[in-house]
Protein backbone atom coordinates (compact mmCIF):
# COMPACT_ATOMS: atom_id res chain seq x y z
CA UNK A 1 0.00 0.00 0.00
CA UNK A 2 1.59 3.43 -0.95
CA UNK A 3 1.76 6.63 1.20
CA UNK A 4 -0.51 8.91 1.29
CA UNK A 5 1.59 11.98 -0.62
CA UNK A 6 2.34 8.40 -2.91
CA UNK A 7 -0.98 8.52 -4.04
CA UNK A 8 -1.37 12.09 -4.36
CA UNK A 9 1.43 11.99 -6.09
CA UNK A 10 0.05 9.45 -8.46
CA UNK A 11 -3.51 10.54 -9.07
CA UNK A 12 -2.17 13.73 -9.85
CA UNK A 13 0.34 12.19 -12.67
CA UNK A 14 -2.77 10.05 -14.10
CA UNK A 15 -1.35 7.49 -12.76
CA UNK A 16 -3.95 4.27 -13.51
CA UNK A 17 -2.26 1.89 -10.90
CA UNK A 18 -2.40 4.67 -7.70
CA UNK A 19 -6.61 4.96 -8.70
CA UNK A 20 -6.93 1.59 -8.82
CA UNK A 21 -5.69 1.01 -5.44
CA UNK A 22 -7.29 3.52 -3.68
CA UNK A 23 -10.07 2.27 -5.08
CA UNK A 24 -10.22 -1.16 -3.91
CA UNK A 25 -8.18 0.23 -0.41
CA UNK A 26 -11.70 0.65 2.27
CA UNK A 27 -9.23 2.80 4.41
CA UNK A 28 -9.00 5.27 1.62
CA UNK A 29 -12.06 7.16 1.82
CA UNK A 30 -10.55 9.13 4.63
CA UNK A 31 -7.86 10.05 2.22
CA UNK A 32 -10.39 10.75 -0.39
CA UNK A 33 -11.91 12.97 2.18
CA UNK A 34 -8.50 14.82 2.81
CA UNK A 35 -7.89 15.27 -0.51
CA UNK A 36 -11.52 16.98 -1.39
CA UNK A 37 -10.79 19.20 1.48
CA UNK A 38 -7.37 20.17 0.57
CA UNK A 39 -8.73 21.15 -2.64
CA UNK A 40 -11.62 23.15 -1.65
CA UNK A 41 -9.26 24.89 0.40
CA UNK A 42 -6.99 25.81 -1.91
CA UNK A 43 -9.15 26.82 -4.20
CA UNK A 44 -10.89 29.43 -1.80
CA UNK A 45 -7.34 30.99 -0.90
CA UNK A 46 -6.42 31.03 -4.28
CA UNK A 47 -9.76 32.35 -5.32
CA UNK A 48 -10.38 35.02 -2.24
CA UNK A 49 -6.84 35.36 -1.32
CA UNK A 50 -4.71 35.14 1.78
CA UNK A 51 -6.15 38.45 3.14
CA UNK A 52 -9.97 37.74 1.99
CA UNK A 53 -10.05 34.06 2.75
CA UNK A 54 -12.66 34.31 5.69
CA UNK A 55 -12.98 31.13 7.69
CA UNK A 56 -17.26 31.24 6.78
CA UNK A 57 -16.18 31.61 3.34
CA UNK A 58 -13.72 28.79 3.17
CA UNK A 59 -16.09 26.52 5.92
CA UNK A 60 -18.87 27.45 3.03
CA UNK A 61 -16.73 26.45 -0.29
CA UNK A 62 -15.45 23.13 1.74
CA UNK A 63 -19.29 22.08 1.95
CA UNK A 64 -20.51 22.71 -1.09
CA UNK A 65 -16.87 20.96 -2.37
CA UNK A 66 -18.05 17.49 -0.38
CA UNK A 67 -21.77 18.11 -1.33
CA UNK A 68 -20.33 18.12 -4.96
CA UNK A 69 -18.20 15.35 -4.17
CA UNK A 70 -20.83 13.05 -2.50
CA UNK A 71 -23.67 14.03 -5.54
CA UNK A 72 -20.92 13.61 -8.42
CA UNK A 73 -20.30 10.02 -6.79
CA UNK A 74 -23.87 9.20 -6.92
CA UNK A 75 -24.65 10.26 -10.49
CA UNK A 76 -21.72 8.87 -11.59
CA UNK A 77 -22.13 5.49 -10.24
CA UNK A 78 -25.89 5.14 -11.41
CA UNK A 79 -24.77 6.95 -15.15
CA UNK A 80 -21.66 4.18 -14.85
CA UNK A 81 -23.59 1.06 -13.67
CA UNK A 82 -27.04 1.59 -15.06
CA UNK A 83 -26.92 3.73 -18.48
CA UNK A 84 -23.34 2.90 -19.64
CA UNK A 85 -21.90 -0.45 -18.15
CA UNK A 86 -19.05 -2.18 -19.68
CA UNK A 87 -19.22 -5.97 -19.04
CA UNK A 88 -17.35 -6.02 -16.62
CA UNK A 89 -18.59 -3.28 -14.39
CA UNK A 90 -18.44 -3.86 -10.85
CA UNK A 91 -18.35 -1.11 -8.48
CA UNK A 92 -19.85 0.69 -5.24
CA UNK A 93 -20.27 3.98 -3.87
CA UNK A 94 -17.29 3.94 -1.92
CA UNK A 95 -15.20 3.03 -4.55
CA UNK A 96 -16.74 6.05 -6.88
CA UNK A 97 -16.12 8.58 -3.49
CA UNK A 98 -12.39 7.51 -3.19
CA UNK A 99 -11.25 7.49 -6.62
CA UNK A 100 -13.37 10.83 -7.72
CA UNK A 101 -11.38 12.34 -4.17
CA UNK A 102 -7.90 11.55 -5.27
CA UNK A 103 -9.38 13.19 -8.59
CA UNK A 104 -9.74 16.41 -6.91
CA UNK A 105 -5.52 16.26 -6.30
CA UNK A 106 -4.62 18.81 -9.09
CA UNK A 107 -7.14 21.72 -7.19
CA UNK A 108 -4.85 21.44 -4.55
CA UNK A 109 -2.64 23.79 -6.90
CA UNK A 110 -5.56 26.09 -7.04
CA UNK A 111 -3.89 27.91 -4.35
CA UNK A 112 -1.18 29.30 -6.88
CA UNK A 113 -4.02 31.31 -7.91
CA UNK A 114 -2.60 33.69 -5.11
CA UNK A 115 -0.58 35.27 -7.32
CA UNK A 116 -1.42 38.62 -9.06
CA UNK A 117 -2.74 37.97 -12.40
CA UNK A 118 -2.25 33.71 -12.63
CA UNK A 119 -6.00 33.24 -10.90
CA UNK A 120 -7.71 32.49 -13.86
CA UNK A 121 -4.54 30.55 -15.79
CA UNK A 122 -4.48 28.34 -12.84
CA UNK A 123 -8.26 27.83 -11.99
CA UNK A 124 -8.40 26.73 -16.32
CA UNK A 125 -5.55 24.59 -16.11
CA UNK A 126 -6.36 23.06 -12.89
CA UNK A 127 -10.00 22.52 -14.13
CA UNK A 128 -8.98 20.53 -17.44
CA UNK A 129 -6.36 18.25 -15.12
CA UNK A 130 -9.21 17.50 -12.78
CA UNK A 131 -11.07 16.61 -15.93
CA UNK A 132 -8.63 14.39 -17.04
CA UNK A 133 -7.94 12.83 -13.60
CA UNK A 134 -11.66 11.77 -13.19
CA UNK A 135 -11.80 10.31 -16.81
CA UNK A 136 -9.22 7.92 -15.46
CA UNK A 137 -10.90 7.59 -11.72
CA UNK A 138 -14.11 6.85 -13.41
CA UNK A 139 -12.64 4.32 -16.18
CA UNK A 140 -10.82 2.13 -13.22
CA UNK A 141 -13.46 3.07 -10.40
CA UNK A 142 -16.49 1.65 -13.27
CA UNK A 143 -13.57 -1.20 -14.52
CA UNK A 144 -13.93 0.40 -18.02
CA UNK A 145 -11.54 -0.54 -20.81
CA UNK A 146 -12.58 2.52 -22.70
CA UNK A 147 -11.58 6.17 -22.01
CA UNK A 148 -13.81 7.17 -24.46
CA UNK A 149 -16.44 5.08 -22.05
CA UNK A 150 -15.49 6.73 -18.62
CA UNK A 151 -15.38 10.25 -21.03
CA UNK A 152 -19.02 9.74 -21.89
CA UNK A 153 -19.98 8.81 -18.38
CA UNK A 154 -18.17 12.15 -17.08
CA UNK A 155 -19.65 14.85 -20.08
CA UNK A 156 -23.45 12.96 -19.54
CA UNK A 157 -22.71 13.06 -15.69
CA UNK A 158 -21.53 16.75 -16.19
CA UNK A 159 -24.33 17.98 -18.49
CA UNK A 160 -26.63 16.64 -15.93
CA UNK A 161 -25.44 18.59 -12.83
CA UNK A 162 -25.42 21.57 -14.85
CA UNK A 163 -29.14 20.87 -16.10
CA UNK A 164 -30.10 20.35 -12.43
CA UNK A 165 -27.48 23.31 -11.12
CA UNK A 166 -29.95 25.73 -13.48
CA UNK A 167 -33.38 24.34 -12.72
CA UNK A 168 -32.39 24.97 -8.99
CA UNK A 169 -31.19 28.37 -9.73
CA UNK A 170 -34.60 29.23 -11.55
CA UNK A 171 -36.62 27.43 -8.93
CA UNK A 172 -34.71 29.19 -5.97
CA UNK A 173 -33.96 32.84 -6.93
CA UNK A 174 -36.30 35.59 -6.64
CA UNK A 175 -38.53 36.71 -8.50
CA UNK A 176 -37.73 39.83 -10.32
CA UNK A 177 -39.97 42.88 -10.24
């Protein structure tokens, strides 16, 4: 079993082998957990800044970062198991949380965004890596053999949280006047 900065090491590389471990490692949704957190984290400082980083604001991007987490999981695993199995798809919640968390590893260089004039660079870059690290966390997580699979699986997952992001936006602002 590797280390911990091992694996974060490896998921943030792409690294196949360090997803499929942490997938099939129980003890790794802790991890997962640290790893979602570290993220959010960073990406608040690097977002807000050192000097604008308020603890409610950071406490409040960390939940909605594990709500995200926890909801991604779910859609994924019912987009991965029921709409879009490969034969041999086997897989569980828990296995969907921990390798989607180690996904989240490249955010933790969201904090970069600290510098002057890199924020949005950094938040782009970061958000295509994160891309490409849950196209691999999905395609071991789901046992695909296709990236173009575990791709599908992420854009239909994606489209879907962005159809349900709006409806809730609509249904939940107010009205205007």
């Amino acid at each position: 079993m590797a280390s911990f900065v091992a694996r974060l090491t490896g998921a943030v590389l792409l690294d196949a082998a360090t997803y499929e471990e942490v997938e099939h490692d129980r003890s790794a949704t802790f991890q997962a957990m640290g790893v979602v957190l570290m993220s959010s984290v960073a990406a608040g400082i690097g977002l807000l800044g050192p000097f604008d980083a308020r603890l409610s604001s950071l406490a409040t991007i960390s939940l909605l970062a594990f709500a995200a987490w926890a909801v991604w999981a779910l859609v994924t695993l019912q987009i991965g198991t029921r709409l879009i199995p490969a034969p041999r798809t086997d897989a569980d919640m828990g296995q969907l949380l921990r390798t989607i968390g180690f996904a989240t590893a490249p955010g933790i260089l969201r904090i970069v965004g600290l510098i002057p004039g890199t924020t949005t660079v950094v938040f782009a870059v970061t958000a295509v890596w994160m891309l490409m690290a849950m196209i691999v966390a999905i395609r071991q997580a789901l046992d695909y053999t296709s990236t173009a699979r575990a791709f599908a699986v992420c854009g239909l997952g994606w489209a879907l949280s962005l159809g349900f992001a709006l409806a809730l936006g609509v249904f939940c602002s107010p009205p205007l006047h």
